[in-house]
PDB file of N, CA and C in Angstrom:
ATOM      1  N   UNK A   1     174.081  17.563  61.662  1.00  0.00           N
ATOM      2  CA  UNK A   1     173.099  18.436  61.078  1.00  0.00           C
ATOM      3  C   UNK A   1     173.734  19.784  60.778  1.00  0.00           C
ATOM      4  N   UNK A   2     173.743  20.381  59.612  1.00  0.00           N
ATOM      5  CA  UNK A   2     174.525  20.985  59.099  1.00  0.00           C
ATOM      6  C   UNK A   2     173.456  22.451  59.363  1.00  0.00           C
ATOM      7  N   UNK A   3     173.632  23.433  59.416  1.00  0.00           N
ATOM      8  CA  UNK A   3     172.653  24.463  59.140  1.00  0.00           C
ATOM      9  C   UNK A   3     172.073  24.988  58.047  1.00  0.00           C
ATOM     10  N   UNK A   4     172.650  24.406  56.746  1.00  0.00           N
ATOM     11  CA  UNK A   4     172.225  24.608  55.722  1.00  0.00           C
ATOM     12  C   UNK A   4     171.204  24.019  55.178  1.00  0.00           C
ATOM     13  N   UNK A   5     171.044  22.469  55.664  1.00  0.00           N
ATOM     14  CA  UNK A   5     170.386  21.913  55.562  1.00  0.00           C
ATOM     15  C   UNK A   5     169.116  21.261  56.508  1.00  0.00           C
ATOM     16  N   UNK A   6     169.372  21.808  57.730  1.00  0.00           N
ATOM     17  CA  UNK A   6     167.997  21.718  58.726  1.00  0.00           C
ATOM     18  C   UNK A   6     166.453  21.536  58.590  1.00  0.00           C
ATOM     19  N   UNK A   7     166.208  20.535  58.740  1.00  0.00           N
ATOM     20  CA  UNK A   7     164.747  20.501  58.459  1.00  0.00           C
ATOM     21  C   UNK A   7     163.801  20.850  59.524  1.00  0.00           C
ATOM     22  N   UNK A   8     163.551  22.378  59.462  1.00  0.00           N
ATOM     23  CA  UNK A   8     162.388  22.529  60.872  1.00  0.00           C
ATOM     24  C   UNK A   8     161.401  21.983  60.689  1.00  0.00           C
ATOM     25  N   UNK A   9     160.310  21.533  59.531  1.00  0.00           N
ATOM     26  CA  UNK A   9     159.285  21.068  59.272  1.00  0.00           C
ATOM     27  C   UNK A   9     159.702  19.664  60.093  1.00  0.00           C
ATOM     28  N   UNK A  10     160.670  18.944  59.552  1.00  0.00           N
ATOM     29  CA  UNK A  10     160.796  17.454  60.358  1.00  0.00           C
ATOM     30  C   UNK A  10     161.014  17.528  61.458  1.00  0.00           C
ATOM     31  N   UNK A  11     161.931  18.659  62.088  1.00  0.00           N
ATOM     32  CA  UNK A  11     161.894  18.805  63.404  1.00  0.00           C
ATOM     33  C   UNK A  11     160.494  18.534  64.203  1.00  0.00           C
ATOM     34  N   UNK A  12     159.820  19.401  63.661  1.00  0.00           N
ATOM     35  CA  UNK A  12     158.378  19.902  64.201  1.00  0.00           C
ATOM     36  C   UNK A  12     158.036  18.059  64.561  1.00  0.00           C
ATOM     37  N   UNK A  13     157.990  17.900  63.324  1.00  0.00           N
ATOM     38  CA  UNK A  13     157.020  16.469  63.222  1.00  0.00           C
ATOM     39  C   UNK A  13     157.721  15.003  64.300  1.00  0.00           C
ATOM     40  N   UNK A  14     159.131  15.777  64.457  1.00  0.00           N
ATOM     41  CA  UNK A  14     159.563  14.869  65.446  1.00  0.00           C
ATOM     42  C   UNK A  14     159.373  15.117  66.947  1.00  0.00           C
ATOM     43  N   UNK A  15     159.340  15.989  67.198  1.00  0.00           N
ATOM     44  CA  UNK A  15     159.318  16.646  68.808  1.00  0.00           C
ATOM     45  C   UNK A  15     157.517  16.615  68.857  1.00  0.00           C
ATOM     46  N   UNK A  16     156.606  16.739  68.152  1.00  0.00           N
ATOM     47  CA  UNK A  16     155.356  16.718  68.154  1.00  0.00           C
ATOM     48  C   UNK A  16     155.035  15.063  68.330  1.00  0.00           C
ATOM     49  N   UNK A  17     155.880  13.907  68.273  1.00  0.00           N
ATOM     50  CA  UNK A  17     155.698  12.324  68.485  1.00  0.00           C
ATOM     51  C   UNK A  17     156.186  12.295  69.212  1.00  0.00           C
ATOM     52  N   UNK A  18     157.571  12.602  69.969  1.00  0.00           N
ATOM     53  CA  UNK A  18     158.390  12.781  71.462  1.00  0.00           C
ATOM     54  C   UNK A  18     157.317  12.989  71.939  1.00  0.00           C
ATOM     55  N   UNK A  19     156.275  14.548  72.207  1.00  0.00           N
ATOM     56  CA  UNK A  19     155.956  15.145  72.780  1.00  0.00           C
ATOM     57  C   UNK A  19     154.477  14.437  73.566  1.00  0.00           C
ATOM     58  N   UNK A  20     154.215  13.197  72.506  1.00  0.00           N
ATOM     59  CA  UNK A  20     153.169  12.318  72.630  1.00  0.00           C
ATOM     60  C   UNK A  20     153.425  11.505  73.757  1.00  0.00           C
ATOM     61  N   UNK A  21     154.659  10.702  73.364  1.00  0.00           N
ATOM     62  CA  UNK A  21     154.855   9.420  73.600  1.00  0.00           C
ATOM     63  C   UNK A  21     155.375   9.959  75.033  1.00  0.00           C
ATOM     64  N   UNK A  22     155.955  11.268  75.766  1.00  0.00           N
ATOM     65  CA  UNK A  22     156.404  11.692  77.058  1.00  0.00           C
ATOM     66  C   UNK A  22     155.354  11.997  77.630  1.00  0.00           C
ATOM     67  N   UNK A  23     153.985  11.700  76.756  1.00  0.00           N
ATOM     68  CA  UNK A  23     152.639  12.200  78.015  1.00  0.00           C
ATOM     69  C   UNK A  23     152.084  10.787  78.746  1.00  0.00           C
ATOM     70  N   UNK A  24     152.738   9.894  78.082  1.00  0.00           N
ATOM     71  CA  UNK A  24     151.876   9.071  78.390  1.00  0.00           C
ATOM     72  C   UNK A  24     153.273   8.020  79.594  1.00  0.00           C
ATOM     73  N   UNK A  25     154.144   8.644  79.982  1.00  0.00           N
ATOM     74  CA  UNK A  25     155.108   7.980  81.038  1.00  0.00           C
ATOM     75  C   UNK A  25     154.958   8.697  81.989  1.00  0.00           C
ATOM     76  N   UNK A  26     155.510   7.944  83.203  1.00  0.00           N
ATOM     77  CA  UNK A  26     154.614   8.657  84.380  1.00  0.00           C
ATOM     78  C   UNK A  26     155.953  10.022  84.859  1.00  0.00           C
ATOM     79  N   UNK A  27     155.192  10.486  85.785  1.00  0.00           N
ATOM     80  CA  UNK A  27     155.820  11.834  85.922  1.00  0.00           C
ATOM     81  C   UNK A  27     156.558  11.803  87.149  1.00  0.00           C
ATOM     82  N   UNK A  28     157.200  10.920  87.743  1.00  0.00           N
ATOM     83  CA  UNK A  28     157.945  10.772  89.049  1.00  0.00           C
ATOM     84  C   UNK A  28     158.846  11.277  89.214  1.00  0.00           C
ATOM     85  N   UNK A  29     159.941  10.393  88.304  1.00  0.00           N
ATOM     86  CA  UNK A  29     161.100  11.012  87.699  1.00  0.00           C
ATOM     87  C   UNK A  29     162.072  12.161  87.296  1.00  0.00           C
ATOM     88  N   UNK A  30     162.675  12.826  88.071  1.00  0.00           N
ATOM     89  CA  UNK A  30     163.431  14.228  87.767  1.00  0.00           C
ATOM     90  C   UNK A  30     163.804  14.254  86.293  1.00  0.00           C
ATOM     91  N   UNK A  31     164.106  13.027  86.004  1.00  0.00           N
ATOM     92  CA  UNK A  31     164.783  13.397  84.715  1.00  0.00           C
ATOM     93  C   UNK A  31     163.650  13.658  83.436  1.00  0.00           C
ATOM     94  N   UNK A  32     162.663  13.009  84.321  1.00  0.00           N
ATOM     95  CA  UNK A  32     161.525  12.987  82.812  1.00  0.00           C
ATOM     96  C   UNK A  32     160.985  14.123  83.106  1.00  0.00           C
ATOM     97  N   UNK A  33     160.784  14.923  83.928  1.00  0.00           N
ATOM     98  CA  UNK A  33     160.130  16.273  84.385  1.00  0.00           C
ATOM     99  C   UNK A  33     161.024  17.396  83.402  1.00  0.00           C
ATOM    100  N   UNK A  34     162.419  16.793  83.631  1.00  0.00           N
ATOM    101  CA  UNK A  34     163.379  17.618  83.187  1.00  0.00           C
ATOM    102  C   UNK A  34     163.344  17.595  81.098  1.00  0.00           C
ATOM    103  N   UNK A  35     163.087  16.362  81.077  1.00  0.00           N
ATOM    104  CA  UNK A  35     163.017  15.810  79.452  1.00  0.00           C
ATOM    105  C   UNK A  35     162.013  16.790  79.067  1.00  0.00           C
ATOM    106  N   UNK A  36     161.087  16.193  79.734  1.00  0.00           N
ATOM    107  CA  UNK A  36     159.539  17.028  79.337  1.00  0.00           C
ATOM    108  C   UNK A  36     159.610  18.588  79.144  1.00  0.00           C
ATOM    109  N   UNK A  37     160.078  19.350  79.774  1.00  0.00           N
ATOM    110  CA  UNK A  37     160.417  20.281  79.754  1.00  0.00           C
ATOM    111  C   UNK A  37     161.304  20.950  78.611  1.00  0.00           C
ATOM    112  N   UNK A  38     162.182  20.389  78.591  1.00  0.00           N
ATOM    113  CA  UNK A  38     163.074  20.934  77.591  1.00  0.00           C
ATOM    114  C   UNK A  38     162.542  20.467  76.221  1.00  0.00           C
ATOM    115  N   UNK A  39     161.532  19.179  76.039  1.00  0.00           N
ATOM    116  CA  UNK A  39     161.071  19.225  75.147  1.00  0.00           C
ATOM    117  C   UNK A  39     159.736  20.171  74.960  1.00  0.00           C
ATOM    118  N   UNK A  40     159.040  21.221  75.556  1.00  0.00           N
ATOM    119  CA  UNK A  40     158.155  21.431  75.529  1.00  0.00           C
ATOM    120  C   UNK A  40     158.762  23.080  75.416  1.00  0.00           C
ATOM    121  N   UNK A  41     160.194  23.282  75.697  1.00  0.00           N
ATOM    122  CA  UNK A  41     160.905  24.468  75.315  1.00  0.00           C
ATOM    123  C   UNK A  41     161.211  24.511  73.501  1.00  0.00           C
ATOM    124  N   UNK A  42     160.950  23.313  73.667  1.00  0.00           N
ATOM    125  CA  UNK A  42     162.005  23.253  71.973  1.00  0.00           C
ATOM    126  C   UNK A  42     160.628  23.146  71.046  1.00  0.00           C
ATOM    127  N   UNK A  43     159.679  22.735  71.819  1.00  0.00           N
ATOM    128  CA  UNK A  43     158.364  22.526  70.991  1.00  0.00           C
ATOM    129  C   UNK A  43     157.554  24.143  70.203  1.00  0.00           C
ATOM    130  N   UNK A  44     157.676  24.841  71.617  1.00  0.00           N
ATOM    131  CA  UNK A  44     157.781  26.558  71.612  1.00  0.00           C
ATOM    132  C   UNK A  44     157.997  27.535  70.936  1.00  0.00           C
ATOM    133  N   UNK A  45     159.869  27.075  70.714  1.00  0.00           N
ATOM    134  CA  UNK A  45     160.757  27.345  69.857  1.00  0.00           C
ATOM    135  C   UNK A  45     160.104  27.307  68.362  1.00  0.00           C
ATOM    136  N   UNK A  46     159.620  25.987  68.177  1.00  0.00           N
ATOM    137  CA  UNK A  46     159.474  25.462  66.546  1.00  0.00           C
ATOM    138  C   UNK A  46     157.982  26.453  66.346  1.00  0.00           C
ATOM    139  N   UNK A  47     157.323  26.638  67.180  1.00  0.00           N
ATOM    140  CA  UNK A  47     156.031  27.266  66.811  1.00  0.00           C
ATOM    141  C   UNK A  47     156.254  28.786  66.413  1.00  0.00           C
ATOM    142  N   UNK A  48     157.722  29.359  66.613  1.00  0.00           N
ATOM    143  CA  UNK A  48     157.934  30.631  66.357  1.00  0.00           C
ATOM    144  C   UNK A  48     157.777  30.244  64.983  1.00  0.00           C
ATOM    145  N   UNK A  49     156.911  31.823  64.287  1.00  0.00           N
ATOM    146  CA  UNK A  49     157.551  31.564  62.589  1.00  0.00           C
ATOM    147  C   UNK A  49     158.776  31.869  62.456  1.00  0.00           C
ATOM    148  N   UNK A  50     159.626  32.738  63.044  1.00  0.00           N
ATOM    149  CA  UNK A  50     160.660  33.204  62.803  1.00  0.00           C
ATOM    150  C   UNK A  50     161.926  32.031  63.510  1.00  0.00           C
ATOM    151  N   UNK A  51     161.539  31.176  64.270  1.00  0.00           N
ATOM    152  CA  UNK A  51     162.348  30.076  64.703  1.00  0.00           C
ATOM    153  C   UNK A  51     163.888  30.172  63.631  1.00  0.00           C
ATOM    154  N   UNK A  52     164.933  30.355  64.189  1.00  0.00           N
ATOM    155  CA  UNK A  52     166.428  30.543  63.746  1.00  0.00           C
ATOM    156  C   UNK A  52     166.839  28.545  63.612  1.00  0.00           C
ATOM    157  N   UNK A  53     166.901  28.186  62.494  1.00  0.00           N
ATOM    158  CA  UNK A  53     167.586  27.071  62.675  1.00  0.00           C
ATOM    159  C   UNK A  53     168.765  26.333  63.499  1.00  0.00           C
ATOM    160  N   UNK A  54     169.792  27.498  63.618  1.00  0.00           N
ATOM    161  CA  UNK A  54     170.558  27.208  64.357  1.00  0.00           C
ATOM    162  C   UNK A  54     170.457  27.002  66.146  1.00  0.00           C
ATOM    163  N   UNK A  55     169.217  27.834  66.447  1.00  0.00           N
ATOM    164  CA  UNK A  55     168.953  27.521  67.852  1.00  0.00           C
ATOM    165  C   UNK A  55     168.102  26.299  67.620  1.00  0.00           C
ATOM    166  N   UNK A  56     167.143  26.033  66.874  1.00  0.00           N
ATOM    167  CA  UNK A  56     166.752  24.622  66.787  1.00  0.00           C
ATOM    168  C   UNK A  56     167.518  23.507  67.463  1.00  0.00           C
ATOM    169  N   UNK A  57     168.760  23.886  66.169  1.00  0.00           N
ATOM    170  CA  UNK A  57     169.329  22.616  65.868  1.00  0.00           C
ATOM    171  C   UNK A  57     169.925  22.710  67.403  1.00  0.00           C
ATOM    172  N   UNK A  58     170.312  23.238  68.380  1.00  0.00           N
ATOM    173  CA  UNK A  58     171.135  23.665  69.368  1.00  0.00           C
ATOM    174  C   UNK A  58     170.132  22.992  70.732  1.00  0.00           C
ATOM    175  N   UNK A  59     168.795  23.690  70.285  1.00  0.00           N
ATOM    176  CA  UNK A  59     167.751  22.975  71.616  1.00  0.00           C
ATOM    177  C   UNK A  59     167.362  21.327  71.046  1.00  0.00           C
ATOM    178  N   UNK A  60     167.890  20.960  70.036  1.00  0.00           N
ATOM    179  CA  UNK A  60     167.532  19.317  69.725  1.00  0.00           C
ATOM    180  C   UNK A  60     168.843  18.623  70.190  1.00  0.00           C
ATOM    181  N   UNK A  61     170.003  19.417  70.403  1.00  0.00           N
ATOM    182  CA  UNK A  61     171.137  18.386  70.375  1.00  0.00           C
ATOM    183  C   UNK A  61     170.608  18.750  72.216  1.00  0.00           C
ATOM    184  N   UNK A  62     170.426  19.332  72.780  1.00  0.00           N
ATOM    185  CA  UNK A  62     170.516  19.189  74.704  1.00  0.00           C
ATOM    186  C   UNK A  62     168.645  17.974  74.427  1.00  0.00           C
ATOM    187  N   UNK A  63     168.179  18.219  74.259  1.00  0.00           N
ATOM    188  CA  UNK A  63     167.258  16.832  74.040  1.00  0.00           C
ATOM    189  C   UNK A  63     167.758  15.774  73.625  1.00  0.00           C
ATOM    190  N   UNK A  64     168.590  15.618  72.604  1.00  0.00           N
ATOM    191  CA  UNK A  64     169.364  14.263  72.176  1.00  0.00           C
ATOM    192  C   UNK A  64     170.276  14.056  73.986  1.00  0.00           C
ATOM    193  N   UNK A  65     170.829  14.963  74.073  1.00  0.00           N
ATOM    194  CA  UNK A  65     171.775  14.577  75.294  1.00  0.00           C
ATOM    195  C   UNK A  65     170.605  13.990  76.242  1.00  0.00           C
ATOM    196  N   UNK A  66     169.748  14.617  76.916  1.00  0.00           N
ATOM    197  CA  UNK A  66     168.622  14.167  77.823  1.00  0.00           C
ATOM    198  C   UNK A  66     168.352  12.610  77.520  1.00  0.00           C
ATOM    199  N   UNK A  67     168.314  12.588  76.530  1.00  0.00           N
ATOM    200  CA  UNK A  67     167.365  11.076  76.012  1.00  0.00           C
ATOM    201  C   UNK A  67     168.470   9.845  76.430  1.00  0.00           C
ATOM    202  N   UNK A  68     169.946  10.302  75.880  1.00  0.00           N
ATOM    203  CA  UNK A  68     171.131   9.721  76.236  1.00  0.00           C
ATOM    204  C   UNK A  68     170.908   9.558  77.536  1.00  0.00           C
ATOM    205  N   UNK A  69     170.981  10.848  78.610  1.00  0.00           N
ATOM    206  CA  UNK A  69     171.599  10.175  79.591  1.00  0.00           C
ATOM    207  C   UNK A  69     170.528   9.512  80.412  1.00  0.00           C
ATOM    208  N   UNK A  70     169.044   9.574  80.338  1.00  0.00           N
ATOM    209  CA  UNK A  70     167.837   9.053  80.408  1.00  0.00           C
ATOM    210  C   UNK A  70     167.884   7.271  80.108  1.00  0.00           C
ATOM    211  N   UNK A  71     168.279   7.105  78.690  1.00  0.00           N
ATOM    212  CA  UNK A  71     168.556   5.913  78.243  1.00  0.00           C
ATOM    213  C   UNK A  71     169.343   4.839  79.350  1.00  0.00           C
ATOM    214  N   UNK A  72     170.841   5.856  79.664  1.00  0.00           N
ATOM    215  CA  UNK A  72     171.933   5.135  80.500  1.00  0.00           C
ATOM    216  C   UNK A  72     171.328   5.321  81.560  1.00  0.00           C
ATOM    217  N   UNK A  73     170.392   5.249  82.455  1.00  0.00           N
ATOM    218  CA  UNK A  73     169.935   5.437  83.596  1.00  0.00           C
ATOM    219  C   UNK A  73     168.947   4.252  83.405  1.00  0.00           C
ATOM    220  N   UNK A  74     168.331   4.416  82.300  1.00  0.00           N
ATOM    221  CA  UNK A  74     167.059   2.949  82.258  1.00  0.00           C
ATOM    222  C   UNK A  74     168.024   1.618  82.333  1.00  0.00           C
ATOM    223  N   UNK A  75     168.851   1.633  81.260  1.00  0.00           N
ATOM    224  CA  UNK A  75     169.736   0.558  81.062  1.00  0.00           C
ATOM    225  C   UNK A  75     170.445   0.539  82.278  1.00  0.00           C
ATOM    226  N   UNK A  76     171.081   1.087  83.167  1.00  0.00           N
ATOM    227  CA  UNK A  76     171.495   0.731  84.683  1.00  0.00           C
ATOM    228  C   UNK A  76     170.635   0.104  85.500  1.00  0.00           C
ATOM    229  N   UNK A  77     169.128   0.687  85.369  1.00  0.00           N
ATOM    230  CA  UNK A  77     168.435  -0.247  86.145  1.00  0.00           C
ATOM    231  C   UNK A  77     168.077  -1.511  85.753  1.00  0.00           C
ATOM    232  N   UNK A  78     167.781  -1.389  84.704  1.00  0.00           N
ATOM    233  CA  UNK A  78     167.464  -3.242  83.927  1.00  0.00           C
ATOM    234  C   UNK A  78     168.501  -3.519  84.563  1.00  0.00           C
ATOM    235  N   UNK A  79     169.774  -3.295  84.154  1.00  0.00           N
ATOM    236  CA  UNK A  79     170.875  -4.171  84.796  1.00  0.00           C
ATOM    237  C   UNK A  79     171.163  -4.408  86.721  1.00  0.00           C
ATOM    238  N   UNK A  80     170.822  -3.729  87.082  1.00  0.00           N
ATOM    239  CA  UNK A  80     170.270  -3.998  88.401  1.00  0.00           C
ATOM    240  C   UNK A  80     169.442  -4.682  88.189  1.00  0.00           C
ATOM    241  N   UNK A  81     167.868  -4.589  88.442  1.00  0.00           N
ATOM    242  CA  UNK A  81     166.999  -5.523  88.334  1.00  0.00           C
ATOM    243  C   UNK A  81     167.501  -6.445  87.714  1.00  0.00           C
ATOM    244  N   UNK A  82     168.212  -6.693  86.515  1.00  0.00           N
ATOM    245  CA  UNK A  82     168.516  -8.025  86.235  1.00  0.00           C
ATOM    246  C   UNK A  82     168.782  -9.165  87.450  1.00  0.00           C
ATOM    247  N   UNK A  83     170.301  -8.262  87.961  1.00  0.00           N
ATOM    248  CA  UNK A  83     170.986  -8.772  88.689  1.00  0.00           C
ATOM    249  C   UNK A  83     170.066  -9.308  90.345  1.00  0.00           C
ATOM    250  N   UNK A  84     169.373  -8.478  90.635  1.00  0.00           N
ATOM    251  CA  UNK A  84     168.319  -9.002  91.478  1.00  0.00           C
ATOM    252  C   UNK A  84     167.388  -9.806  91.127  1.00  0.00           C
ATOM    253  N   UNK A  85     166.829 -10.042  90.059  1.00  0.00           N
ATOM    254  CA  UNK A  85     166.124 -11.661  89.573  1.00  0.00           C
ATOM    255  C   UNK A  85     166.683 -12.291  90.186  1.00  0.00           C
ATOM    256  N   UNK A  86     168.200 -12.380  89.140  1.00  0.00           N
ATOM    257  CA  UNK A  86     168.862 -13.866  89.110  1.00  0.00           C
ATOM    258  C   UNK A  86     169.710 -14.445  90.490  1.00  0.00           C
ATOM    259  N   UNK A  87     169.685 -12.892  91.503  1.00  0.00           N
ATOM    260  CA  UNK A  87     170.034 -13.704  92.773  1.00  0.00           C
ATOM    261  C   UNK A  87     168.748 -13.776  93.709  1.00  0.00           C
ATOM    262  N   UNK A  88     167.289 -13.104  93.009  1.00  0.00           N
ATOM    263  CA  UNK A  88     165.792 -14.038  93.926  1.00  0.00           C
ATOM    264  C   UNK A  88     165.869 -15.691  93.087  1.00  0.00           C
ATOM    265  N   UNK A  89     166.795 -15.425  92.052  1.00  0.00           N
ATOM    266  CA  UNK A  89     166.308 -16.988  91.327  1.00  0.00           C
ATOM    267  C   UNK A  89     166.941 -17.792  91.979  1.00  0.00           C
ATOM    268  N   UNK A  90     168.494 -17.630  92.495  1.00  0.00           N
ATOM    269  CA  UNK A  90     169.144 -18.653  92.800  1.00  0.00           C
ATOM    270  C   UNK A  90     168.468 -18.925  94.264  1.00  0.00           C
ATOM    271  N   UNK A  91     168.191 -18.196  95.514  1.00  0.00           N
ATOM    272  CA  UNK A  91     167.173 -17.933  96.236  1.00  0.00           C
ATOM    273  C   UNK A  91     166.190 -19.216  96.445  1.00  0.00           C
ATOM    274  N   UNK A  92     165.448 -18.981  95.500  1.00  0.00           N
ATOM    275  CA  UNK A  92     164.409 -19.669  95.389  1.00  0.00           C
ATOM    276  C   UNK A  92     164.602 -20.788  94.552  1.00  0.00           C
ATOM    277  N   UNK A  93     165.676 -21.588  94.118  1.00  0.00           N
ATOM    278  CA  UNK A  93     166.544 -22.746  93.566  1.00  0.00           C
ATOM    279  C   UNK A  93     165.670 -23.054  91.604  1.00  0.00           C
ATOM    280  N   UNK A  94     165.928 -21.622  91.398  1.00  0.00           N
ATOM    281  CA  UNK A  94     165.124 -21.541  89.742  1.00  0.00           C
ATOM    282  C   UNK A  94     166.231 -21.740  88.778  1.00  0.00           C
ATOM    283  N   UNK A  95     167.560 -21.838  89.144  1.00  0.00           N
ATOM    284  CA  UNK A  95     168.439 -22.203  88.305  1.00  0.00           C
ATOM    285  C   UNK A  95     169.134 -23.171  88.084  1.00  0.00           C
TER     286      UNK A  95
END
């Protein structure tokens, strides 16, 4: 994302569907407390009229990072839980 070309309007419209879809996961989680947050900093941000693109673009890339390392944390556990199925499966003679 170049600064010349930044779309705060799409920004808006994207962090305003994040901002949805993070109300409705539960709130246990450090990292989602932490997500939530920084998305609700960047949400803030966009409501300035005077909002600087370049800090935009700056508070969307540490949200892109969040979501990343959020992602690799879900995907570790599937893969755990996987791995605990398939040794309750063998267990219980399901294979």
């Amino acid at each position: 994302m170049g600064n010349g070309g930044f779309d705060v309007q799409r920004a808006k419209l994207l962090i305003d569907e994040i901002s949805r879809n993070l109300e409705v996961l539960p709130a246990q989680s450090a990292k989602y407390a932490e997500l939530r947050a920084e998305v609700d900093a960047l949400k803030a941000l966009l409501e300035q009229p005077d909002a600087h693109p370049a800090h935009v673009e700056d508070r969307m890339k540490s949200v892109h990072g969040l979501f990343d390392r959020a992602a690799a944390e879900l995907g570790a556990d599937g893969i755990r839980a996987g791995m605990f199925l398939k040794e309750i499966g063998h267990m219980l003679g399901l294979n």
